[in-house]
C-alpha atoms as a PDB file:
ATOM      1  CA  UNK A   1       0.000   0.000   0.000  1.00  0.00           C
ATOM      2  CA  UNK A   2       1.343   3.259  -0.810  1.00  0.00           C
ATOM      3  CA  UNK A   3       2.014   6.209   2.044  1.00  0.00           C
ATOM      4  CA  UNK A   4      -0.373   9.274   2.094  1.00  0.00           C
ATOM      5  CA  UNK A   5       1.441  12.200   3.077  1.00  0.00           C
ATOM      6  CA  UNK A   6      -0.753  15.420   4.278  1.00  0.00           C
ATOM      7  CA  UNK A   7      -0.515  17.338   1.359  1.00  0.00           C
ATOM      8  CA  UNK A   8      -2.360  14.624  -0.475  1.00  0.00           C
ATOM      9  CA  UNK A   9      -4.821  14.308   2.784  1.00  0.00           C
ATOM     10  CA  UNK A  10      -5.183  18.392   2.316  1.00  0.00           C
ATOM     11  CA  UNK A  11      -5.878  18.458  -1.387  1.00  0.00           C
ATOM     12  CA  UNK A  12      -8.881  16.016  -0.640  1.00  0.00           C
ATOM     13  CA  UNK A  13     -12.539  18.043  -0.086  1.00  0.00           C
ATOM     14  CA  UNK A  14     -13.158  18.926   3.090  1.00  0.00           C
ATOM     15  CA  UNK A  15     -10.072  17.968   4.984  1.00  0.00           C
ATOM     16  CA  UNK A  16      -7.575  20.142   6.744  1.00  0.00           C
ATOM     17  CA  UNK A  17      -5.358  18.386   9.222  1.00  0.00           C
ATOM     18  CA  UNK A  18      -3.562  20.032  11.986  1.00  0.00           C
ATOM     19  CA  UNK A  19      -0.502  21.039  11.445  1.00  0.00           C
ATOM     20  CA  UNK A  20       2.101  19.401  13.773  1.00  0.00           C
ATOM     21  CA  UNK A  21       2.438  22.242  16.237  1.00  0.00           C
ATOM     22  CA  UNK A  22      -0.964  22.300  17.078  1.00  0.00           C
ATOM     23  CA  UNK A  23      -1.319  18.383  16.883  1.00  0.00           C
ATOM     24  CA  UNK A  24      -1.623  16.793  19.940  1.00  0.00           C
ATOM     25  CA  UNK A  25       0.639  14.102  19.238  1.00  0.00           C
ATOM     26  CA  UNK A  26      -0.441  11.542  16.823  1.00  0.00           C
ATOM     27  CA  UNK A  27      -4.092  11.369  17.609  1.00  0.00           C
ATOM     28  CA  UNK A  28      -6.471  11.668  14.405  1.00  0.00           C
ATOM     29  CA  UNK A  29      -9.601  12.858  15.095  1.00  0.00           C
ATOM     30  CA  UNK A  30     -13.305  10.940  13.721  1.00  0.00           C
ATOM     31  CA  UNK A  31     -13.248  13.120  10.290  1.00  0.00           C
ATOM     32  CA  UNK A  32      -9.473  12.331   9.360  1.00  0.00           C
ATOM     33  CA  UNK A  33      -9.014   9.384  10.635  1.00  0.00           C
ATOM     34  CA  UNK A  34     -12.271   8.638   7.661  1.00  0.00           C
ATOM     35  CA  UNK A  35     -10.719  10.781   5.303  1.00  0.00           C
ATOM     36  CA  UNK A  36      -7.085   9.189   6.160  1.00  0.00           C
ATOM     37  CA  UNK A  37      -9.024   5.305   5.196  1.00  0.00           C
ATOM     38  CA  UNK A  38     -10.536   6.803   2.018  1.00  0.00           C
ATOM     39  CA  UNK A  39      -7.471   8.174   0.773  1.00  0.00           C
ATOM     40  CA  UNK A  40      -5.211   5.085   1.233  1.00  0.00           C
ATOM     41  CA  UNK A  41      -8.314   3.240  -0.401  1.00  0.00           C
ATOM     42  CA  UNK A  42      -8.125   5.327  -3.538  1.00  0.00           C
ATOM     43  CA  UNK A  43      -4.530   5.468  -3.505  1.00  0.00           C
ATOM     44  CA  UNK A  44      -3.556   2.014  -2.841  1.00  0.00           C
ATOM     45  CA  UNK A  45      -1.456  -0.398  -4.760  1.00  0.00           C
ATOM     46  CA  UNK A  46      -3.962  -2.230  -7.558  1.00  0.00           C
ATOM     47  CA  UNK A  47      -1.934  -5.388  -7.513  1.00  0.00           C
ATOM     48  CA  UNK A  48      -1.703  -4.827  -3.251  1.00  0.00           C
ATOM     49  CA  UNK A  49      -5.417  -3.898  -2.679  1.00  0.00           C
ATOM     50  CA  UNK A  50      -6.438  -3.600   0.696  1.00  0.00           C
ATOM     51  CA  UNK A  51      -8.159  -6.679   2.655  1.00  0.00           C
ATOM     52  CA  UNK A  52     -11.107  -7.304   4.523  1.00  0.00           C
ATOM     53  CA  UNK A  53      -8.954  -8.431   7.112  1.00  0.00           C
ATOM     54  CA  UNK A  54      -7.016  -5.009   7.096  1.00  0.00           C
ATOM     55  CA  UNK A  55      -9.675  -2.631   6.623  1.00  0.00           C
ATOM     56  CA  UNK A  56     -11.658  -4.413   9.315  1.00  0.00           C
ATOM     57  CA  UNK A  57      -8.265  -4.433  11.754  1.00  0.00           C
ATOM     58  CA  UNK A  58      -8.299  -0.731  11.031  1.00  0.00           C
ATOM     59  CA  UNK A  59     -11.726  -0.024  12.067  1.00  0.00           C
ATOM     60  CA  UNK A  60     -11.177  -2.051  15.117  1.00  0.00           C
ATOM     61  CA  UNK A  61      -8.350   0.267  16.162  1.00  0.00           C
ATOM     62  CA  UNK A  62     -10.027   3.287  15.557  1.00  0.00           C
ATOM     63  CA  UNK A  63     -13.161   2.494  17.525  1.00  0.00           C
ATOM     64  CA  UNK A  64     -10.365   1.242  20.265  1.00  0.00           C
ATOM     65  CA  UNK A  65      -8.867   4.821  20.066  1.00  0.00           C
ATOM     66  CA  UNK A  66     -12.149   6.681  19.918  1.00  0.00           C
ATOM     67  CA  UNK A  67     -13.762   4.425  23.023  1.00  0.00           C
ATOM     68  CA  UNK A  68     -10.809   4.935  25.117  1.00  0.00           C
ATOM     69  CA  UNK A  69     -10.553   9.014  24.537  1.00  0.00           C
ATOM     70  CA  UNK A  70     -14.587   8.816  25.355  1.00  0.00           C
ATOM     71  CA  UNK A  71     -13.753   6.887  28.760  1.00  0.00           C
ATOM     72  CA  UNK A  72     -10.988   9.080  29.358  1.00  0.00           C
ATOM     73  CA  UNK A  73     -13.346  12.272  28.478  1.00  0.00           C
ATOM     74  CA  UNK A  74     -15.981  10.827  30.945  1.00  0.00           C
ATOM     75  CA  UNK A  75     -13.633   9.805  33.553  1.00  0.00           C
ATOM     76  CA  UNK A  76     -12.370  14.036  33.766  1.00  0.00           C
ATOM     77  CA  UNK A  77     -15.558  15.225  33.794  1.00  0.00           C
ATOM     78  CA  UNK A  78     -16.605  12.864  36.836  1.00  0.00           C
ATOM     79  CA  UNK A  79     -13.754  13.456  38.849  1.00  0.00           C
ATOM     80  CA  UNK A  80     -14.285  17.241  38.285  1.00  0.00           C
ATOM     81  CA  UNK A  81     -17.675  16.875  39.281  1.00  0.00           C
ATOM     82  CA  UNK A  82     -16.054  14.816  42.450  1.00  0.00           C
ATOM     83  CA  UNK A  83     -13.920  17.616  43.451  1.00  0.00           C
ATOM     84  CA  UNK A  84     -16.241  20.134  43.291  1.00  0.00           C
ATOM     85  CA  UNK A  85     -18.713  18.589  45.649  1.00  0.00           C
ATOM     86  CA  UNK A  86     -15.909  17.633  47.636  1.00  0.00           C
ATOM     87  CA  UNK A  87     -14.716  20.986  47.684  1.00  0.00           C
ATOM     88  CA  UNK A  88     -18.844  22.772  48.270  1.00  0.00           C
ATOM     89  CA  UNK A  89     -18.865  20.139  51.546  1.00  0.00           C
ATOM     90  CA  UNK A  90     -15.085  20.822  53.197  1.00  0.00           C
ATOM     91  CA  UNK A  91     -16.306  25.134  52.619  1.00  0.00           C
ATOM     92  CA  UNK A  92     -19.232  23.793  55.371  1.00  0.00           C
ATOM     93  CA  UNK A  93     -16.307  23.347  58.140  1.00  0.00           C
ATOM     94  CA  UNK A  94     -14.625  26.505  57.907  1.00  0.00           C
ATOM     95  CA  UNK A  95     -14.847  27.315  61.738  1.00  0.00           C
ATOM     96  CA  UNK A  96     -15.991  24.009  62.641  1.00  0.00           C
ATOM     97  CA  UNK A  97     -13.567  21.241  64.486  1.00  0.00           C
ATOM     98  CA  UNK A  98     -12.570  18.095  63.159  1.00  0.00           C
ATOM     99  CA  UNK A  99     -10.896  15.159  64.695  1.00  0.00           C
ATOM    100  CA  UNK A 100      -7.782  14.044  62.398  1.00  0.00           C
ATOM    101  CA  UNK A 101      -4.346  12.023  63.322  1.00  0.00           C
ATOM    102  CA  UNK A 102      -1.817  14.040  64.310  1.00  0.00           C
ATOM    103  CA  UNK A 103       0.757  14.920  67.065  1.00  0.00           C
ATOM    104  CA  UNK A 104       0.434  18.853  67.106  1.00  0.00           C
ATOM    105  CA  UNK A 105      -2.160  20.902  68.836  1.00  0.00           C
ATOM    106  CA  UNK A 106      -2.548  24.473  69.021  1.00  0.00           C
ATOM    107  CA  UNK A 107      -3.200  25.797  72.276  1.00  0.00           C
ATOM    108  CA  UNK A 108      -5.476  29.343  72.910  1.00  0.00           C
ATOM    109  CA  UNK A 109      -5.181  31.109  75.580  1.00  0.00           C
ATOM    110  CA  UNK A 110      -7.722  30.016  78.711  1.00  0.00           C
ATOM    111  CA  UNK A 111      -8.567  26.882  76.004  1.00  0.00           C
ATOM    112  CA  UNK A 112      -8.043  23.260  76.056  1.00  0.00           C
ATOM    113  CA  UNK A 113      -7.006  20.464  73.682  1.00  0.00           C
ATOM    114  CA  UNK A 114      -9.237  17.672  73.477  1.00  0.00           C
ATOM    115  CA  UNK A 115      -8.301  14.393  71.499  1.00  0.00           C
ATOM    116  CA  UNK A 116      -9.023  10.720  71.895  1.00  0.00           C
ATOM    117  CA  UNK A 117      -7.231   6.981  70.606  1.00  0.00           C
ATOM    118  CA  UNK A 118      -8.306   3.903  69.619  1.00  0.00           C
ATOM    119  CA  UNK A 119      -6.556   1.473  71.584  1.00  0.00           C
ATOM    120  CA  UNK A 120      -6.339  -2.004  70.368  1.00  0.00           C
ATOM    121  CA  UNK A 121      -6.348  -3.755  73.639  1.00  0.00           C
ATOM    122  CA  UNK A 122      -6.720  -3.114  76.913  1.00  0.00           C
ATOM    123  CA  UNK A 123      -3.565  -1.052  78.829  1.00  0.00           C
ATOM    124  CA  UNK A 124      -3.100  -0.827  82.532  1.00  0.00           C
ATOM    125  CA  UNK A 125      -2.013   2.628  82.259  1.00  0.00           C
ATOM    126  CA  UNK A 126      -2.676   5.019  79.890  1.00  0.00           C
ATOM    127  CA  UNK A 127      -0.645   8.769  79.881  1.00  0.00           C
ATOM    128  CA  UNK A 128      -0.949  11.867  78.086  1.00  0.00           C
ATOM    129  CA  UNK A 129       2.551  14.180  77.668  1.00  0.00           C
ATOM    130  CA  UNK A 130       2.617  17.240  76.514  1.00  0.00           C
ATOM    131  CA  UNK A 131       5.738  19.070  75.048  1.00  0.00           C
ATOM    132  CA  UNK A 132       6.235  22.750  74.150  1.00  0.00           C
ATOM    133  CA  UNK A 133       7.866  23.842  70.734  1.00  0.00           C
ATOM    134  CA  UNK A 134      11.691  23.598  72.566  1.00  0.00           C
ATOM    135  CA  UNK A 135      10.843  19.672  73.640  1.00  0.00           C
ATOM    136  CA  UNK A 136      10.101  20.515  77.185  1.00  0.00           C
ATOM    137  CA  UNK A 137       7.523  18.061  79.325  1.00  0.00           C
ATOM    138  CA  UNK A 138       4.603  20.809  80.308  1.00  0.00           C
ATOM    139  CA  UNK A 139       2.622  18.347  81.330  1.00  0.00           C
ATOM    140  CA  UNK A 140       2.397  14.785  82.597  1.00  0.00           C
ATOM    141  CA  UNK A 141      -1.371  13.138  82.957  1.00  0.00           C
ATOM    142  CA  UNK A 142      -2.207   9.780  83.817  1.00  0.00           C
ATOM    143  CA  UNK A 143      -5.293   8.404  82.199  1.00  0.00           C
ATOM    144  CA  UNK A 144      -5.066   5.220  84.360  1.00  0.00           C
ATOM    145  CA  UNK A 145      -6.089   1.631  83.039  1.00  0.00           C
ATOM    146  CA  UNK A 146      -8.414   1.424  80.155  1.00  0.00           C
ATOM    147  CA  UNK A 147     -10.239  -0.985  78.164  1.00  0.00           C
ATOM    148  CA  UNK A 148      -9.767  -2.081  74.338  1.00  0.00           C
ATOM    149  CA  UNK A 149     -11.424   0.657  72.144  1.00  0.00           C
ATOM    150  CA  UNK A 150     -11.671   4.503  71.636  1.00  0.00           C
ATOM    151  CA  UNK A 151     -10.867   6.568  74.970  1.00  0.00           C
ATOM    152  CA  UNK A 152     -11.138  10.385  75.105  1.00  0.00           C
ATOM    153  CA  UNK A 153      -8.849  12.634  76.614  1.00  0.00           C
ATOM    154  CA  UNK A 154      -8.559  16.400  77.315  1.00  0.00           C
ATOM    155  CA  UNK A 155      -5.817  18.832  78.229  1.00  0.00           C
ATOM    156  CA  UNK A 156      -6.989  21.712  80.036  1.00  0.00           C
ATOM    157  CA  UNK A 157      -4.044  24.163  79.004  1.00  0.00           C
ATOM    158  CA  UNK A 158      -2.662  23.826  82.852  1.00  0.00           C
ATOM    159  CA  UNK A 159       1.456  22.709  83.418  1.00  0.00           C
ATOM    160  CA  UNK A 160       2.427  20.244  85.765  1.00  0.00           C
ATOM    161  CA  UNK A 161       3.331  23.790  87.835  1.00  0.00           C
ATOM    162  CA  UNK A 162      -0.436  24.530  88.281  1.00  0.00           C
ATOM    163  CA  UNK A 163      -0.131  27.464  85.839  1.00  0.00           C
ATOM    164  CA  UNK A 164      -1.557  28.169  82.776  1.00  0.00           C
ATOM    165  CA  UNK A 165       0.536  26.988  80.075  1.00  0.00           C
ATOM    166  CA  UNK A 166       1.235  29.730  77.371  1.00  0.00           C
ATOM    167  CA  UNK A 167      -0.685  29.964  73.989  1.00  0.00           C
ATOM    168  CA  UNK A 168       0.705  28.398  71.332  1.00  0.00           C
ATOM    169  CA  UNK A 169       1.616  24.842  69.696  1.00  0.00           C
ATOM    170  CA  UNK A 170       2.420  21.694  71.995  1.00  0.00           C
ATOM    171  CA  UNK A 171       3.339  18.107  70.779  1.00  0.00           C
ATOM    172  CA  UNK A 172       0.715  15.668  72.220  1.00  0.00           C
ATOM    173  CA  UNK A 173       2.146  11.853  72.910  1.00  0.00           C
ATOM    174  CA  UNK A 174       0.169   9.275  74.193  1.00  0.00           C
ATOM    175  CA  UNK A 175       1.646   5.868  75.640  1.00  0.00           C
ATOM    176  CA  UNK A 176      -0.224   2.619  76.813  1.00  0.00           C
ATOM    177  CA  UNK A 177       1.463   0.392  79.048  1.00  0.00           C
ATOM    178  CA  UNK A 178       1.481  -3.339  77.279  1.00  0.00           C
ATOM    179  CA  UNK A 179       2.908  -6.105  78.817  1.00  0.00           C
ATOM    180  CA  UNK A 180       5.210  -3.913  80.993  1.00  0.00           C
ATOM    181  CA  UNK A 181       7.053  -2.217  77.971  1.00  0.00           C
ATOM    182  CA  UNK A 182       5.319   1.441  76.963  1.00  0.00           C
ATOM    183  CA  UNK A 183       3.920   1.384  73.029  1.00  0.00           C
ATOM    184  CA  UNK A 184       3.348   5.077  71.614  1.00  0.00           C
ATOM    185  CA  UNK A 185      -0.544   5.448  70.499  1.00  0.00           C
ATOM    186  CA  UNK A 186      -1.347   7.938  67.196  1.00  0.00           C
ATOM    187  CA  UNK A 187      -4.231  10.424  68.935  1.00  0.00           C
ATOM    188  CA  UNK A 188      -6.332  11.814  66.649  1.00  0.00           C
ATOM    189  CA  UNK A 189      -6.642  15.762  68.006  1.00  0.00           C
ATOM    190  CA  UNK A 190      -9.100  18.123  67.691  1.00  0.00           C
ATOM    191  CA  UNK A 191      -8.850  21.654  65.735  1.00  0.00           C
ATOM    192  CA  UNK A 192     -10.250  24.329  64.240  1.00  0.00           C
ATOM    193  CA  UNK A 193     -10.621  24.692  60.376  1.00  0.00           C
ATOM    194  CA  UNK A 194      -9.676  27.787  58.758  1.00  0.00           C
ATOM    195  CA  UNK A 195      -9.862  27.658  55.355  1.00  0.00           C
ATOM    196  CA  UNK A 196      -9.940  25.248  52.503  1.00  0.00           C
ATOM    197  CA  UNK A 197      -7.241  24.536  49.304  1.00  0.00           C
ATOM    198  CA  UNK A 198      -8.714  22.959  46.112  1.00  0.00           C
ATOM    199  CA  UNK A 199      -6.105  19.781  45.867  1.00  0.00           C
ATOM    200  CA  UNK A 200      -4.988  18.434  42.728  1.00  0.00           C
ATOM    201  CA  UNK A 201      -5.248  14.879  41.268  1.00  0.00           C
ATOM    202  CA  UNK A 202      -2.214  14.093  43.687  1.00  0.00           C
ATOM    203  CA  UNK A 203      -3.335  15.824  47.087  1.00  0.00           C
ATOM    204  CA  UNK A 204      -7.240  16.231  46.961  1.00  0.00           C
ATOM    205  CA  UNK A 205      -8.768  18.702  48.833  1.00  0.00           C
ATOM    206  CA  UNK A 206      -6.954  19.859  51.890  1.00  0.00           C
ATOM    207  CA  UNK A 207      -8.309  21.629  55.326  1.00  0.00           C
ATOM    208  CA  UNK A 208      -6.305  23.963  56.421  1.00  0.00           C
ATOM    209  CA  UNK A 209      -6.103  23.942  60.659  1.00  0.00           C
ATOM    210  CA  UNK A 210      -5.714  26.849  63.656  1.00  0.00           C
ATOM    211  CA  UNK A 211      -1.390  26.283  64.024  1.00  0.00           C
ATOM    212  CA  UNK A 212      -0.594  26.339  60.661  1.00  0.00           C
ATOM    213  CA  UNK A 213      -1.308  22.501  60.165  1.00  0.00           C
ATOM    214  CA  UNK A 214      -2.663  21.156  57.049  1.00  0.00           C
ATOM    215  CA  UNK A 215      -4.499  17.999  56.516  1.00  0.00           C
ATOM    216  CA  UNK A 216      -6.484  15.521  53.662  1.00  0.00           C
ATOM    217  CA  UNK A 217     -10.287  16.076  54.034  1.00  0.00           C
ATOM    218  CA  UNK A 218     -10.386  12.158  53.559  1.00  0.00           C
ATOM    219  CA  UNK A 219      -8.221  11.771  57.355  1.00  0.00           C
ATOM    220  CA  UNK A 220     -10.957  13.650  59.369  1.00  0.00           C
ATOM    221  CA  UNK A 221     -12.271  11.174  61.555  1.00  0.00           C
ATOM    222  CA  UNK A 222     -15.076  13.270  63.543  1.00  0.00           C
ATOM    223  CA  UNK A 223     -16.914  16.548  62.845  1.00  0.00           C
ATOM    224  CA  UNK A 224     -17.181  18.232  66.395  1.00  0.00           C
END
């Protein structure tokens, strides 16, 4: 079969196709990729004519081609209908608190941090520390022995001193005693939402927390 070139494609009615700057790659739309079957048709070798075989194993690939760019046509415009509900329903918690995983709480001044874990089995003795920005222990609390399954907690912004701690952000760690040796707990803490970012197809949509902490709208555990 002989080779078309685009000139030959161009001089045929009705066809104009891109030129390669403005082609996005080496996709052929519906109307060339026609026009492109015609013309090797008409041009072909007499004594090499096109088969059934071949002109069917061409229309195979082209409906292959077209079916996948619809899927992949439907597939953006479902996940951008995705993130933009997902994006109307984290605007609703702007000023609203949230209970995600993490180790940092931001403390107000004459407020509290409040928290809670999900222990996996019992402990005989459950503690709460509490560290300032320089690594300093503000404040040792013993929860005492708890049961297998979610257990609040709540710091009430006073140091192992009796004073009030100052504002600011603390590192909360929370240990259960387990067959003598102490095993480090993830909390999940409590704060306020301050504002929402629009996340990409890598990061979704991300609430952004009171301390400067940011988090995936898909880790909140609780709406408070």
């Amino acid at each position: 079969m002989n080779t078309i070139d685009k000139a030959t494609l161009d001089q045929l009615p009705g066809v104009k196709l891109p030129d390669k700057k403005a082609a996005s790659g080496n996709d052929l739309g519906q109307d060339a990729f026609m026009k492109l079957m015609l013309a090797q048709m008409q041009h072909q070798d007499p004594m090499k004519p096109m088969t059934d075989g071949q002109f069917i194993t061409q229309m195979a690939q082209f409906k292959t081609v077209t079916g996948m760019q619809n899927l992949q046509k439907s597939f953006t415009q479902i996940a951008s209908v995705l993130q933009s509900n997902q994006a109307l329903q984290a605007s609703a918690l702007v000023g609203r608190e949230v209970l995600a995983p993490g180790n940092t709480a931001e403390l107000v001044a004459a407020g509290s941090v409040t928290g809670q874990v999900d222990l996996p089995v019992e402990t005989t003795a459950l503690t709460m520390n509490v560290y300032d920005v320089t690594g300093q222990l503000v404040r040792n609390l013993p929860l005492g022995a708890q049961s297998a399954g979610v257990v609040q907690f709540r710091w009430d912004g006073i140091n192992d001193g009796g004073q009030a701690a100052a504002a600011g952000t603390y590192t909360i760690r929370i240990e259960a005693l387990q067959d003598g040796q102490p095993q480090e707990i993830q909390p999940l803490l409590g704060a306020k939402v301050e504002s929402v970012s629009l996340g990409n197809g890598s990061t979704g949509t991300q609430l952004n927390l009171v301390g400067n902490r940011s988090i995936s709208l898909a880790d909140v555990s609780r709406i408070q």
